[in-house]
N, C-alpha and C. Protein backbone atom coordinates (compact mmCIF):
# COMPACT_ATOMS: atom_id res chain seq x y z
N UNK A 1 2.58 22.94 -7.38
CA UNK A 1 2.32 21.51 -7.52
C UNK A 1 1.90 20.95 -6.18
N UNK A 2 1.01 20.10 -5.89
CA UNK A 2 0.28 19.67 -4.81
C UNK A 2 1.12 18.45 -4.40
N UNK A 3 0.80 18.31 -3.10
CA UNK A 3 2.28 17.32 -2.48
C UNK A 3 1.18 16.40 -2.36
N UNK A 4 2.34 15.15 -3.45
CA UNK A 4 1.84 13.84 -3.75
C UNK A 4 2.33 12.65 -2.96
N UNK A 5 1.71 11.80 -2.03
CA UNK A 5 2.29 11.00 -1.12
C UNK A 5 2.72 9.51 -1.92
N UNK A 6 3.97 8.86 -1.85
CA UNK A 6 3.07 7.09 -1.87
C UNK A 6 2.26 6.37 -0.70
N UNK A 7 1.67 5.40 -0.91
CA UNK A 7 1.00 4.99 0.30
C UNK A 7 2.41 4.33 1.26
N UNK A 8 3.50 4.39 0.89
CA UNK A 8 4.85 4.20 1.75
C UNK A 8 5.03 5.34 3.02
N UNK A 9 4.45 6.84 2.69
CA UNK A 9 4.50 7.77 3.52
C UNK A 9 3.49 7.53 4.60
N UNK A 10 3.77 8.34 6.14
CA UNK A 10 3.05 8.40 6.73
C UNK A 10 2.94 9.89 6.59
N UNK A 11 1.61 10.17 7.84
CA UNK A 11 0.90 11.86 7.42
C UNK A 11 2.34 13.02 7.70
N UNK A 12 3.24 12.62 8.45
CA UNK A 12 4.00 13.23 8.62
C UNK A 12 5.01 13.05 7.65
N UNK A 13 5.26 12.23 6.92
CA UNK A 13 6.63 12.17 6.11
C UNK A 13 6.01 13.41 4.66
N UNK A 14 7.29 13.82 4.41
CA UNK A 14 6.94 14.63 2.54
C UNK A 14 7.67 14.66 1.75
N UNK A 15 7.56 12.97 1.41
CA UNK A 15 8.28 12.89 0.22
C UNK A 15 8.17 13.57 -0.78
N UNK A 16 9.00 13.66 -2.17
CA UNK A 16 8.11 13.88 -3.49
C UNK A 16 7.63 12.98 -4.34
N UNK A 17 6.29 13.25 -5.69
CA UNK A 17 5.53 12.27 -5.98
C UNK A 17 6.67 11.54 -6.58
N UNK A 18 7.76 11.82 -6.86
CA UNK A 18 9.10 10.64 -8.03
C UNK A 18 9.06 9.67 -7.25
N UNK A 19 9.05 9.53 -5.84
CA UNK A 19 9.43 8.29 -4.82
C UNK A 19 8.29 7.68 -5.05
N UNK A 20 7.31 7.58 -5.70
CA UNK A 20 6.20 6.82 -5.27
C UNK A 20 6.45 5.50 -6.00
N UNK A 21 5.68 4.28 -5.07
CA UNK A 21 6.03 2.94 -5.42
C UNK A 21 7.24 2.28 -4.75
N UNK A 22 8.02 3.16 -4.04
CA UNK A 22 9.50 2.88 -3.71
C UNK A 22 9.50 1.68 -3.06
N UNK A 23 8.08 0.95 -2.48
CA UNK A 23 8.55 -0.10 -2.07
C UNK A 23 7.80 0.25 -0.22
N UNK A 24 7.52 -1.11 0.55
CA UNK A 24 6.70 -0.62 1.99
C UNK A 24 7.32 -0.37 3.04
N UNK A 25 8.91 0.56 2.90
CA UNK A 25 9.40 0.90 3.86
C UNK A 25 9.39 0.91 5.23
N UNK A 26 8.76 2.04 5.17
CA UNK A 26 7.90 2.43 7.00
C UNK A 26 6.77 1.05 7.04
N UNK A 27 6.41 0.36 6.47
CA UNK A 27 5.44 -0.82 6.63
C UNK A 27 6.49 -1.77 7.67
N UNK A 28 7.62 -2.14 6.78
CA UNK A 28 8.28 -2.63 7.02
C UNK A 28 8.82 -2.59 8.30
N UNK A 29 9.46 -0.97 8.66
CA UNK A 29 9.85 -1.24 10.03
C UNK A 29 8.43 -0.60 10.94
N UNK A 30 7.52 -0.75 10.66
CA UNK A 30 6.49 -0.66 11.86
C UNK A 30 6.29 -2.54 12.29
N UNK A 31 6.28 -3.13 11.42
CA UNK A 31 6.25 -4.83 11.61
C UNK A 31 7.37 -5.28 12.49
N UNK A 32 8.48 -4.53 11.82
CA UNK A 32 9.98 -5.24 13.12
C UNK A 32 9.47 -4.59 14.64
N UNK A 33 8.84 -3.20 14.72
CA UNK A 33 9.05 -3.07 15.62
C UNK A 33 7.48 -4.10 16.55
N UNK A 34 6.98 -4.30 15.79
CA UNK A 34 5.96 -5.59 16.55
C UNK A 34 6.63 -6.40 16.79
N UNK A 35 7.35 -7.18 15.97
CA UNK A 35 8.02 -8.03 16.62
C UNK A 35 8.84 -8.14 17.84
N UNK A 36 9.20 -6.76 18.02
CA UNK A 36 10.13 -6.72 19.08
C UNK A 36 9.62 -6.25 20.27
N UNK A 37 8.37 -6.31 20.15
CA UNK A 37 7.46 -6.30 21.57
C UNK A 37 6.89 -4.42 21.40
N UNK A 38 6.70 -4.21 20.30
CA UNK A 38 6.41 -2.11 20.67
C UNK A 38 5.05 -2.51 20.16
N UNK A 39 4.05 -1.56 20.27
CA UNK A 39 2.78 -1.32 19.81
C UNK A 39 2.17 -1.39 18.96
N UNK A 40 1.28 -1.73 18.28
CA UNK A 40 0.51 -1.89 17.15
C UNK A 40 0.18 -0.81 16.74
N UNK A 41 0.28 -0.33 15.49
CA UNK A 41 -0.42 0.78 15.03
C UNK A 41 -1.28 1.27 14.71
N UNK A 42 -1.80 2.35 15.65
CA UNK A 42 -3.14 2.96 15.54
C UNK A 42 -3.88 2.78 14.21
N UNK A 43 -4.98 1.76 14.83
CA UNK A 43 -6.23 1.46 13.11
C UNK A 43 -6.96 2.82 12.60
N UNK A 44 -6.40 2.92 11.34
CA UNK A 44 -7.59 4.25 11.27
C UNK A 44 -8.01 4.05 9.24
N UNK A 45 -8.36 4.73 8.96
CA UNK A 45 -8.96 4.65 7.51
C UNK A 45 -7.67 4.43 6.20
N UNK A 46 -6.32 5.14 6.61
CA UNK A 46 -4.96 5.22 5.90
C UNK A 46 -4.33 3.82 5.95
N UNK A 47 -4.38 2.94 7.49
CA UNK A 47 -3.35 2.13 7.80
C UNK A 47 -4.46 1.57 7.64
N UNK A 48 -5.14 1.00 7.32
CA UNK A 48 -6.24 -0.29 6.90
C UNK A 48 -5.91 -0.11 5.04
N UNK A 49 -6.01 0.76 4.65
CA UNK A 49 -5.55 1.05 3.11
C UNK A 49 -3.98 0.20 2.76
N UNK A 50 -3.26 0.59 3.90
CA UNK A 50 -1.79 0.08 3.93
C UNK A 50 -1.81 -1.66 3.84
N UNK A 51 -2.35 -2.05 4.77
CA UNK A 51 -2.74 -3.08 5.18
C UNK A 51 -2.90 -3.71 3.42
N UNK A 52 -3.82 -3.37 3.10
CA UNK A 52 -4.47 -4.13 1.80
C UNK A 52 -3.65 -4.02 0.54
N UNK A 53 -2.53 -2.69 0.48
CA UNK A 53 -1.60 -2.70 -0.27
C UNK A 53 -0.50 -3.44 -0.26
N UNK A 54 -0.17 -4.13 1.16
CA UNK A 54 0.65 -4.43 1.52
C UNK A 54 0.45 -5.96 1.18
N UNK A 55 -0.69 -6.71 1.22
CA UNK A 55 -1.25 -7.83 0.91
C UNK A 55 -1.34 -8.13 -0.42
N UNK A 56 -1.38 -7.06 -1.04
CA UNK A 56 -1.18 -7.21 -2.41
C UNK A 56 0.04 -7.27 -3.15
N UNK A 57 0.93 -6.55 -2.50
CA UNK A 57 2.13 -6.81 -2.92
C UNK A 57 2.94 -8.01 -2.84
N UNK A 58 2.60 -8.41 -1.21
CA UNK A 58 2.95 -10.17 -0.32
C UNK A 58 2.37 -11.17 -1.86
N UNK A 59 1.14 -10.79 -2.47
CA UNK A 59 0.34 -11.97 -3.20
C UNK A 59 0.94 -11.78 -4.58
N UNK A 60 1.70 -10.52 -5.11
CA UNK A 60 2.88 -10.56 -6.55
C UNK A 60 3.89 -11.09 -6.28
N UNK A 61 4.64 -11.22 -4.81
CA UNK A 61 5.80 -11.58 -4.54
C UNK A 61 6.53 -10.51 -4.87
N UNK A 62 6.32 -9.74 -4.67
CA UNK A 62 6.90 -8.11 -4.14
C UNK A 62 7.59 -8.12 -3.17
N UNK A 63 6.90 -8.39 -1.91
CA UNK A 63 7.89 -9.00 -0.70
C UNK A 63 7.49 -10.25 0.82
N UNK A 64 8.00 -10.28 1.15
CA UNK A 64 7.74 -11.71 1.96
C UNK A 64 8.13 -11.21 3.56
N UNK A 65 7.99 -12.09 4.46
CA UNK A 65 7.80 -11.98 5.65
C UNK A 65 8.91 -12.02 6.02
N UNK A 66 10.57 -12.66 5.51
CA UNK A 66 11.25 -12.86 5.29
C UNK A 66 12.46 -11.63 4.67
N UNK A 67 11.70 -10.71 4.06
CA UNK A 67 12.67 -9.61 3.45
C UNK A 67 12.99 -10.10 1.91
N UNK A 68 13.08 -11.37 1.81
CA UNK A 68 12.98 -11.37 0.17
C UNK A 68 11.82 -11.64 -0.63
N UNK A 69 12.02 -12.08 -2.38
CA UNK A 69 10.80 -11.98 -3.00
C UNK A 69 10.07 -13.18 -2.47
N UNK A 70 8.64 -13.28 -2.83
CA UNK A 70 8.22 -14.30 -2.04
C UNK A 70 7.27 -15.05 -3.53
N UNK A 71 6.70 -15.90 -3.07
CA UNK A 71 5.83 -16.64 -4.22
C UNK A 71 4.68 -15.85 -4.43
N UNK A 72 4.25 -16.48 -5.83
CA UNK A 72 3.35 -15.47 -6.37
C UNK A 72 1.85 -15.97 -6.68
N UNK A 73 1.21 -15.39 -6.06
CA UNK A 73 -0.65 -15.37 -6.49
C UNK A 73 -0.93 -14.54 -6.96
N UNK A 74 -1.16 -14.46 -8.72
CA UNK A 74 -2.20 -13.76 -9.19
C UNK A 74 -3.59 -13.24 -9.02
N UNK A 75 -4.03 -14.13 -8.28
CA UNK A 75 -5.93 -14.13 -8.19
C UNK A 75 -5.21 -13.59 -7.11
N UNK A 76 -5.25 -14.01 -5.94
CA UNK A 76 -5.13 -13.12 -4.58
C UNK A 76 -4.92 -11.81 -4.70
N UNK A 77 -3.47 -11.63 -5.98
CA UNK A 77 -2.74 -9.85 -5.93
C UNK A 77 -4.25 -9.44 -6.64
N UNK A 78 -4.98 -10.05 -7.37
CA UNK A 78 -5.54 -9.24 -7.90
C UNK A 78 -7.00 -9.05 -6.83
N UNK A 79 -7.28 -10.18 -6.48
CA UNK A 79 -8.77 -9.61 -5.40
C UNK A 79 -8.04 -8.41 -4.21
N UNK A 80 -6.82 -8.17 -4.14
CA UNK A 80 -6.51 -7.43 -3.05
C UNK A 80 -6.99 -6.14 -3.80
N UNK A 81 -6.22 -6.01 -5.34
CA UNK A 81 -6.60 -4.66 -6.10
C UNK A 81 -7.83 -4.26 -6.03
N UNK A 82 -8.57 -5.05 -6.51
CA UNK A 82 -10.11 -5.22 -6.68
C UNK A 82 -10.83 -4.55 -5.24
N UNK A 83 -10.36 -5.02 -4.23
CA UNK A 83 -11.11 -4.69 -2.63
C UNK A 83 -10.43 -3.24 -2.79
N UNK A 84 -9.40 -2.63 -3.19
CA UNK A 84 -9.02 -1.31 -3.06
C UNK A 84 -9.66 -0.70 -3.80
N UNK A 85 -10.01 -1.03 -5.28
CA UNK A 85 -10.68 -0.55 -6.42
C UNK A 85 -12.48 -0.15 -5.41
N UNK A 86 -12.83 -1.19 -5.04
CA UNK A 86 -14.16 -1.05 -4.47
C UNK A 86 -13.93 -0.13 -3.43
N UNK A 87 -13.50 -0.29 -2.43
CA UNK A 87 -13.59 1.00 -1.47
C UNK A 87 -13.03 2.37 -2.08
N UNK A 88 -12.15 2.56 -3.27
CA UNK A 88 -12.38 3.74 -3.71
C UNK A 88 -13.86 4.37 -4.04
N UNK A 89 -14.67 3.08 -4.91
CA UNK A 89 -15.60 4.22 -5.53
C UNK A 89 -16.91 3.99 -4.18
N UNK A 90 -16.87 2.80 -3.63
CA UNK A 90 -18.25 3.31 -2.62
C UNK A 90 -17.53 4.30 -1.67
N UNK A 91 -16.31 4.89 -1.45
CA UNK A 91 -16.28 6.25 -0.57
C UNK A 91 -16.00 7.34 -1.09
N UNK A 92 -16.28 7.49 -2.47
CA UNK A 92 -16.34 8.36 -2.98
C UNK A 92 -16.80 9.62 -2.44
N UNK A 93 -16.39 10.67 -2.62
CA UNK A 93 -16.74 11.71 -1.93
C UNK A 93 -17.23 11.99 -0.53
N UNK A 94 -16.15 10.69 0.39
CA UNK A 94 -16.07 10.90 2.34
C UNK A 94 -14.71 10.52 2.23
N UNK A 95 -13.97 11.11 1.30
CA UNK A 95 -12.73 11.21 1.88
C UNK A 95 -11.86 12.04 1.80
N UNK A 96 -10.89 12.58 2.54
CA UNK A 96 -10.16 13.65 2.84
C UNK A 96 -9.33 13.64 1.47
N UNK A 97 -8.81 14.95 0.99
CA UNK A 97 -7.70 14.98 -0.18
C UNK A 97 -6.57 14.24 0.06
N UNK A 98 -6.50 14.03 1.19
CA UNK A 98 -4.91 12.91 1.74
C UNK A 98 -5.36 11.52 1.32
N UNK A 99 -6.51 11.20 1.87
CA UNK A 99 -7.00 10.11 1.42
C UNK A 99 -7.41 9.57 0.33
N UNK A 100 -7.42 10.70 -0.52
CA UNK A 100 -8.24 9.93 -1.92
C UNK A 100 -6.80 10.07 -2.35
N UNK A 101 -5.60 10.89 -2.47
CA UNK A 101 -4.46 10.37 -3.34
C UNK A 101 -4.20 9.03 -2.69
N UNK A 102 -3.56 8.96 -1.74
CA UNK A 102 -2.95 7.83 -1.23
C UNK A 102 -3.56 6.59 -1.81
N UNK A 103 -4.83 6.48 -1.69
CA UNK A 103 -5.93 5.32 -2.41
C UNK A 103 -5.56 5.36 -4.05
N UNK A 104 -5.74 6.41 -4.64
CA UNK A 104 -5.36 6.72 -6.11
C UNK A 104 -4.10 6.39 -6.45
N UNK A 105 -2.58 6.63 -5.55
CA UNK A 105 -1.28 6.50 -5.43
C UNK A 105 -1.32 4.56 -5.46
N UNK A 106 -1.97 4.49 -4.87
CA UNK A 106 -2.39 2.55 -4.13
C UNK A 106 -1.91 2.29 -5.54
N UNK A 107 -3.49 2.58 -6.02
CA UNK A 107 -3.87 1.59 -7.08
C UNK A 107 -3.10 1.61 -8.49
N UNK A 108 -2.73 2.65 -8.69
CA UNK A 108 -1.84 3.05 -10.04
C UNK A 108 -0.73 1.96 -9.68
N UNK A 109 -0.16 2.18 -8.27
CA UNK A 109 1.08 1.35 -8.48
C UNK A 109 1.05 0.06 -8.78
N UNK A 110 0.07 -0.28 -7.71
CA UNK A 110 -0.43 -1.96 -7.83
C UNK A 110 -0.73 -2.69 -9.49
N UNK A 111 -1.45 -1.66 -10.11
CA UNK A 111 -2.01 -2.03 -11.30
C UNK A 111 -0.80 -2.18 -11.78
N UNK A 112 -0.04 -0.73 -12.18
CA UNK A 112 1.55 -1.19 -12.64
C UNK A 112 1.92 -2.56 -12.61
N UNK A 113 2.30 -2.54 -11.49
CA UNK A 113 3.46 -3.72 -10.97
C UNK A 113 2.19 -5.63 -11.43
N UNK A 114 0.97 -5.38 -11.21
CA UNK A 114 0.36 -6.17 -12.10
C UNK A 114 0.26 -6.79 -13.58
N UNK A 115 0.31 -5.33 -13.87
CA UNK A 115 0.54 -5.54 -15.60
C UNK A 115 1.91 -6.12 -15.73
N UNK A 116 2.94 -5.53 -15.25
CA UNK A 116 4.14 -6.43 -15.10
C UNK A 116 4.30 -7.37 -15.14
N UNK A 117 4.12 -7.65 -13.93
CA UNK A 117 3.82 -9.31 -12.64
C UNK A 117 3.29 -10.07 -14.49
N UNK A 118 2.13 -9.44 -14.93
CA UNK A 118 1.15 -10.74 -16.20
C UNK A 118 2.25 -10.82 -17.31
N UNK A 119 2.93 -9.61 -17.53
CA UNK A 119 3.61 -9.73 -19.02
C UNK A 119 5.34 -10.45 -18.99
């Protein structure tokens, strides 16, 4: 069985695929540690993905800046999906097997927790 990430993992963590969705953990404490004066994290093609998952979740009220649930935008959670949906298919075939789950991992969850979020 091929090791399935959530977009919660970084390249080094190995979870298994059951954890996926668990929520933006390591998001989470890479932000405290900005706050507390440490480094920004290296921009690259994964953590720009994070970024937009993470915005999407902020716009279901998934989670807040704050640590609890936060208020909710539909249109926003959903143009965040939508901008993930689009950079899946225009990079279609320039991206690494790490990269296309994690993107694929994204969106399943998001959609999930969407269909939810509507019903």
């Amino acid at each position: 069985m091929a090791d399935e990430r959530s977009p919660n993992e970084t390249s080094s963590q190995s979870e298994s695929s059951s954890q996926q969705g668990a929520g933006a953990n390591w998001v989470d404490e890479d932000l405290d540690a900005i706050d507390a004066g440490g480094a920004l994290p290296q921009i690259d093609f994964p953590t720009f993905l994070v970024s937009l998952y993470h915005s999407a979740l902020l716009h279901m009220g998934e989670v807040a800046p704050d640590g609890r649930k936060g208020k909710k935008n539909k249109p926003l959670a959903k143009q965040s999906i939508d901008i993930l949906a689009m950079l899946q298919a225009k990079s279609k075939g320039n991206l690494t097997s790490d990269e296309e789950r994690l993107l694929q991992t994204m969106l399943y969850d998001l959609r999930m927790k969407y269909v939810n979020l509507s019903s």
